[in-house]
C-alpha atoms as a PDB file:
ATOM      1  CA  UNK A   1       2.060  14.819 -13.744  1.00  0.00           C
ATOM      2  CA  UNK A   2       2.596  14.359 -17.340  1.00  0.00           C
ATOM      3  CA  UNK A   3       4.302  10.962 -18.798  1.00  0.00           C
ATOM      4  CA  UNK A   4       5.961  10.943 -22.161  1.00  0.00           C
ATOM      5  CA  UNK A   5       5.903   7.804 -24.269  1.00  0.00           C
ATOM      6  CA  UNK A   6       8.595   4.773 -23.201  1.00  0.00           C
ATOM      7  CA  UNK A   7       9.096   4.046 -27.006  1.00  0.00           C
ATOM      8  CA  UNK A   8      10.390   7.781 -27.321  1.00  0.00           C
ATOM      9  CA  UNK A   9      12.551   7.726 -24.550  1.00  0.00           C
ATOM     10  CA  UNK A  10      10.160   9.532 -22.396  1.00  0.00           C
ATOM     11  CA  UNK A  11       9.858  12.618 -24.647  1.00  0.00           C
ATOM     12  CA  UNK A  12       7.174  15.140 -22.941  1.00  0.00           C
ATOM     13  CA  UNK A  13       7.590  12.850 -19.464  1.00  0.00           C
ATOM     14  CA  UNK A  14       7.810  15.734 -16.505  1.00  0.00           C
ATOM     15  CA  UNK A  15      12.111  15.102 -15.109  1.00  0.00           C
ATOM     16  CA  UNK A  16      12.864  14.230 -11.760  1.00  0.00           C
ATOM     17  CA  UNK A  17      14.319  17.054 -10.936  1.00  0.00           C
ATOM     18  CA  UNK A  18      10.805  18.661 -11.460  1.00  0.00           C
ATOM     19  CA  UNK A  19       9.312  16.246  -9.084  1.00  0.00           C
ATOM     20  CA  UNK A  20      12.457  16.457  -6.596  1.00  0.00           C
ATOM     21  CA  UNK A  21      11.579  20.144  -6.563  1.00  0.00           C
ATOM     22  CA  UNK A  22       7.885  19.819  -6.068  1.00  0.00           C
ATOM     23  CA  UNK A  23       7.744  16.883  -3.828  1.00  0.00           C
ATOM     24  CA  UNK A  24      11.310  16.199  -2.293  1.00  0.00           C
ATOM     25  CA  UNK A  25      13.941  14.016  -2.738  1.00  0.00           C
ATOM     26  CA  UNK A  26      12.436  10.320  -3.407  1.00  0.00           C
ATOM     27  CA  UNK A  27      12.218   7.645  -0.380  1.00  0.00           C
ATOM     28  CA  UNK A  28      14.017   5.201  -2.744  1.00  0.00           C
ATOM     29  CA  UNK A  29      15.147   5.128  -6.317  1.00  0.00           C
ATOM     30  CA  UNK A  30      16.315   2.185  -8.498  1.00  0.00           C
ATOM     31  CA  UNK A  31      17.483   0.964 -11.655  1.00  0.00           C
ATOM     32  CA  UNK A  32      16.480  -1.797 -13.403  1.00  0.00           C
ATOM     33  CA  UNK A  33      16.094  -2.534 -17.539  1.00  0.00           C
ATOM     34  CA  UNK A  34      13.261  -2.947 -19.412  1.00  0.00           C
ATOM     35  CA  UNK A  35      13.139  -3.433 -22.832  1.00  0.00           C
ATOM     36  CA  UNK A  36      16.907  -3.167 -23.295  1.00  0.00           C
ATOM     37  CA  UNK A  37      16.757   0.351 -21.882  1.00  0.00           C
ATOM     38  CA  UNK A  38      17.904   1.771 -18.292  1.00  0.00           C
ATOM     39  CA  UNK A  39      15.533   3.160 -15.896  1.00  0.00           C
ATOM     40  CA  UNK A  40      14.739   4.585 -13.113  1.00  0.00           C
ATOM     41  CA  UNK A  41      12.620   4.107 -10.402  1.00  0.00           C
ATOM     42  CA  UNK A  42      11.560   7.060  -7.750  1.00  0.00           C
ATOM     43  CA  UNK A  43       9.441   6.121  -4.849  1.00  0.00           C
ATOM     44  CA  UNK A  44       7.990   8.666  -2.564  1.00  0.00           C
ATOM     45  CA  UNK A  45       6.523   7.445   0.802  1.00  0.00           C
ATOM     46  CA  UNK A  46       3.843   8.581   2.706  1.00  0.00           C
ATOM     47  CA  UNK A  47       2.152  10.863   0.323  1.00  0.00           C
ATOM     48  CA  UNK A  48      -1.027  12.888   0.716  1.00  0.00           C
ATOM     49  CA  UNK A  49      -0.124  12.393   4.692  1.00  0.00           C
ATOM     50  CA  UNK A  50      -0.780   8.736   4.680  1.00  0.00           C
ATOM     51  CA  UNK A  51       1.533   6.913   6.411  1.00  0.00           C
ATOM     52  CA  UNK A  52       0.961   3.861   4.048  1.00  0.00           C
ATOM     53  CA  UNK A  53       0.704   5.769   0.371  1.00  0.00           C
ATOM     54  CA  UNK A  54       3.618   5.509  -2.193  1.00  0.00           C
ATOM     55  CA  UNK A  55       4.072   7.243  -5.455  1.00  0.00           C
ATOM     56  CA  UNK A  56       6.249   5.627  -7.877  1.00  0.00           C
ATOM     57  CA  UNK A  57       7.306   6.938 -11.117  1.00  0.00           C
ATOM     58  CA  UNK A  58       9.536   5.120 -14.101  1.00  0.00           C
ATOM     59  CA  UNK A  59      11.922   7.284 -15.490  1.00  0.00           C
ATOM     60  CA  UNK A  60      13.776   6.401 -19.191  1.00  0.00           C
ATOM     61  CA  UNK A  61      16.485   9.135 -19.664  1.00  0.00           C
ATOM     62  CA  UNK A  62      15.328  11.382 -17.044  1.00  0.00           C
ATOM     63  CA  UNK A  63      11.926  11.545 -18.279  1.00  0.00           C
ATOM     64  CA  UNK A  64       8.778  10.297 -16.781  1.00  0.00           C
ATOM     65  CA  UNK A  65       6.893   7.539 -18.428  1.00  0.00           C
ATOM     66  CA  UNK A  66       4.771   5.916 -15.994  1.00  0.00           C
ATOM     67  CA  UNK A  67       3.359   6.220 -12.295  1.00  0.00           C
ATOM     68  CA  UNK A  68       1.592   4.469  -9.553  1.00  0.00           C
ATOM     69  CA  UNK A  69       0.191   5.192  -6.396  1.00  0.00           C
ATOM     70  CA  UNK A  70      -0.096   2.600  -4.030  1.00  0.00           C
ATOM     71  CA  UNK A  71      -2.374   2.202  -1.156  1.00  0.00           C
ATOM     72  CA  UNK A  72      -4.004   5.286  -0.691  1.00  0.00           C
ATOM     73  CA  UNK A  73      -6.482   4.675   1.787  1.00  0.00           C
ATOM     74  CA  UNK A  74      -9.711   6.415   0.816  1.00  0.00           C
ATOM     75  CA  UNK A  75     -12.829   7.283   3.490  1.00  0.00           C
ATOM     76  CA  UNK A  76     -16.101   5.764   1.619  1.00  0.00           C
ATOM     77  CA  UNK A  77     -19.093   6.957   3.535  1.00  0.00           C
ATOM     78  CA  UNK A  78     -20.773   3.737   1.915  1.00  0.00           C
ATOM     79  CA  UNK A  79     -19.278   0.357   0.893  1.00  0.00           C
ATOM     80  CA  UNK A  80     -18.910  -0.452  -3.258  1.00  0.00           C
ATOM     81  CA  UNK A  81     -21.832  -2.092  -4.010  1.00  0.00           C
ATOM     82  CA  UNK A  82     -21.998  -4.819  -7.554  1.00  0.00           C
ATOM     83  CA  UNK A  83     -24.706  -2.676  -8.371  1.00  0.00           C
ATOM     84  CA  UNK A  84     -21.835   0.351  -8.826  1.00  0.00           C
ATOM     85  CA  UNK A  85     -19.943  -2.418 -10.428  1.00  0.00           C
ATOM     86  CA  UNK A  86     -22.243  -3.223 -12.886  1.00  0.00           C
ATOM     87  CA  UNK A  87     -23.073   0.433 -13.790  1.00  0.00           C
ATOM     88  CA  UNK A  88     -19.498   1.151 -15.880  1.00  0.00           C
ATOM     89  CA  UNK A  89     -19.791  -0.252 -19.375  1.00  0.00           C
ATOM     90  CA  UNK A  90     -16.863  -0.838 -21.944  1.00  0.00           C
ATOM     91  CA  UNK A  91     -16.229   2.304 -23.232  1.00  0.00           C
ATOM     92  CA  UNK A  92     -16.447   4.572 -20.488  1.00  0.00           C
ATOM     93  CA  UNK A  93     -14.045   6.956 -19.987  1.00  0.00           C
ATOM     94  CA  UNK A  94     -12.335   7.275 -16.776  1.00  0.00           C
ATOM     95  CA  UNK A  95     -14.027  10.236 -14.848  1.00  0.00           C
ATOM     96  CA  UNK A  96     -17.318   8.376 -15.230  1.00  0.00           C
ATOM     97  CA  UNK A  97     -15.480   5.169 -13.367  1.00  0.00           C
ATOM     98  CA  UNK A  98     -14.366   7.896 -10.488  1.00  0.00           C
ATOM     99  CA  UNK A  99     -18.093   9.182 -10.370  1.00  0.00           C
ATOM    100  CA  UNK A 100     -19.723   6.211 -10.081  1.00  0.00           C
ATOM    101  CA  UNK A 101     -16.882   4.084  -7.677  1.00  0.00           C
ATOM    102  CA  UNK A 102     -14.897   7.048  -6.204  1.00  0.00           C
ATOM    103  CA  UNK A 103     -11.154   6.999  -5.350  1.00  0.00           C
ATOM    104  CA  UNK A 104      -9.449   3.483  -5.914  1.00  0.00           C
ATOM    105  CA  UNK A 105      -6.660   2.536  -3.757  1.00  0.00           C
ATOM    106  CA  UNK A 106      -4.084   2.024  -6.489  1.00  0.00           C
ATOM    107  CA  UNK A 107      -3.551   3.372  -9.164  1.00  0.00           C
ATOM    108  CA  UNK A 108      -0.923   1.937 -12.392  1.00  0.00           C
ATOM    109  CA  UNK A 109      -0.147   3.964 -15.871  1.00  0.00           C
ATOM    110  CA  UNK A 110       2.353   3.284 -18.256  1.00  0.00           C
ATOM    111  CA  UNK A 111       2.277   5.248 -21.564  1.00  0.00           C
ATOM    112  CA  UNK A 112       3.790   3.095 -24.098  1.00  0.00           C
ATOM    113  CA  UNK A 113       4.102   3.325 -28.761  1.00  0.00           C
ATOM    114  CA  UNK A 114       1.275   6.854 -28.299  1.00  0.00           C
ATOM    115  CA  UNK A 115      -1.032   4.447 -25.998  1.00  0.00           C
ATOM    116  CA  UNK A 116      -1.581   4.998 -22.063  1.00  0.00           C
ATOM    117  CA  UNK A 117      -2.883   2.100 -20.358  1.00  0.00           C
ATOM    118  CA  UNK A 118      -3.986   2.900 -16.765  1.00  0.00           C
ATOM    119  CA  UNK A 119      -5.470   0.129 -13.958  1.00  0.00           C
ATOM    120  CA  UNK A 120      -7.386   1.265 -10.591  1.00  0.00           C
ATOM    121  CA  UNK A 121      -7.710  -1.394  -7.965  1.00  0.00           C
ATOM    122  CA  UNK A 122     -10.060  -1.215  -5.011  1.00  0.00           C
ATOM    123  CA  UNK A 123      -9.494  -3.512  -2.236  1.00  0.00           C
ATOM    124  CA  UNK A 124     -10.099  -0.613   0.816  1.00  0.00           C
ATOM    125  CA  UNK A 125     -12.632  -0.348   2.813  1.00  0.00           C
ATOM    126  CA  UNK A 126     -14.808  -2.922   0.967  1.00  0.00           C
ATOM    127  CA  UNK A 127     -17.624  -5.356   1.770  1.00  0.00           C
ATOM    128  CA  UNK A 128     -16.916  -8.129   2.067  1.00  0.00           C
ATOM    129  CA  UNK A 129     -13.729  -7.103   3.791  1.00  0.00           C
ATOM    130  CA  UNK A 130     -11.901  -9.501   0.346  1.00  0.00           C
ATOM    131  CA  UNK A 131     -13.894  -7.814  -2.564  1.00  0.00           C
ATOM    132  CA  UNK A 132     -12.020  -6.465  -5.269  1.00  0.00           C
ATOM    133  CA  UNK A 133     -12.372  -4.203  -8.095  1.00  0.00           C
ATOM    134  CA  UNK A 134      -9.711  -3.784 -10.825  1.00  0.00           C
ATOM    135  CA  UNK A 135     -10.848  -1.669 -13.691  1.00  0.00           C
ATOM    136  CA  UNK A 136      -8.345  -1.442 -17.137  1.00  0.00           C
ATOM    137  CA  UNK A 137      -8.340   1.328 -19.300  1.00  0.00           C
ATOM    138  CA  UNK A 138      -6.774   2.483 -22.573  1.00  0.00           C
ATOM    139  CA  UNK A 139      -6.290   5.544 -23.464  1.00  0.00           C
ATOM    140  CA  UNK A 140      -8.973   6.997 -20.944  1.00  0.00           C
ATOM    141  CA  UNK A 141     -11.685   4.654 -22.363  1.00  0.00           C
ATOM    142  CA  UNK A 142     -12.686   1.442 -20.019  1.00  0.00           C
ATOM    143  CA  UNK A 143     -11.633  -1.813 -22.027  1.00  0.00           C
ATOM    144  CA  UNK A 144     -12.317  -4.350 -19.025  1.00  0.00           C
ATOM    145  CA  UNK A 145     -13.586  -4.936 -15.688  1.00  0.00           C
ATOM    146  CA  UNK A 146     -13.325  -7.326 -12.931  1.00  0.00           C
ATOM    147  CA  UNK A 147     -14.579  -8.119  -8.992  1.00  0.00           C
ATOM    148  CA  UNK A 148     -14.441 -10.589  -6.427  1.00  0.00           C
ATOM    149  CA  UNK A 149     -16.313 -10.948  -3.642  1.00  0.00           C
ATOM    150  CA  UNK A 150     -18.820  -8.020  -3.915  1.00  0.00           C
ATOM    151  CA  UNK A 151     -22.480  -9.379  -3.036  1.00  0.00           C
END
């Protein structure tokens, strides 16, 4: 799904009628303003036949700008282990995160002023059972890193 760029009123963002078309009419939608401008917000439940998984997209005149997906629920055949965690170095771009760590559970972008800034979270399936991992990136290039709990 492609997002245009918030600060230029969502120019190149993919329209939710293109989404309505490809995925259905949303769950939910809502307004609310952000930075002096109107959006919108489309939710989509139970995506990718999960009966927990949203899909959330920000909409500023019609246009996508940013997206989330919300607890997917991804089948690790082994737990995340610090090691992993301590493999990705600042710098690395995103697909070596996925390689190395697999699916997160949430994903958040936001494309805002020609920069996208995107955050996977994983808190599924973990050991211990209250690990986390959230991972920031910019522009496709890892900026920071974080965990609790993993041993």
């Amino acid at each position: 799904m492609t997002l245009g760029d918030f600060s230029k009123m969502g120019t190149g963002g993919v329209t939710l009628n293109d989404l309505t078309a490809k995925y259905g009419k949303p769950d939910n939608t809502s307004s609310v303003k952000q930075n002096d401008q109107n959006t919108t917000i489309a939710t989509w439940n139970r995506m990718a036949n999960q009966a927990n998984a949203t899909v959330s997209v920000g909409f500023v005149q019609n246009k996508a700008f940013s997206k989330s997906l919300n607890d997917y629920q991804v089948e690790r055949k082994d737990p995340i282990t610090i090691a992993q965690f301590n493999q990705l170095q600042t710098g690395a771009d995103a697909d070596a995160a996925l390689n190395t760590l697999g699916l997160p559970n949430q994903v958040n972008m936001i494309t805002i002023s020609g920069s996208t800034q995107a955050t996977y979270t994983y808190d599924k399936a973990m050991k211990p059972t209250n690990a986390k991992i959230v991972l920031t990136f910019m522009n496709n290039k890892l900026q920071g890193k974080t965990q609790h709990g993993l041993d």
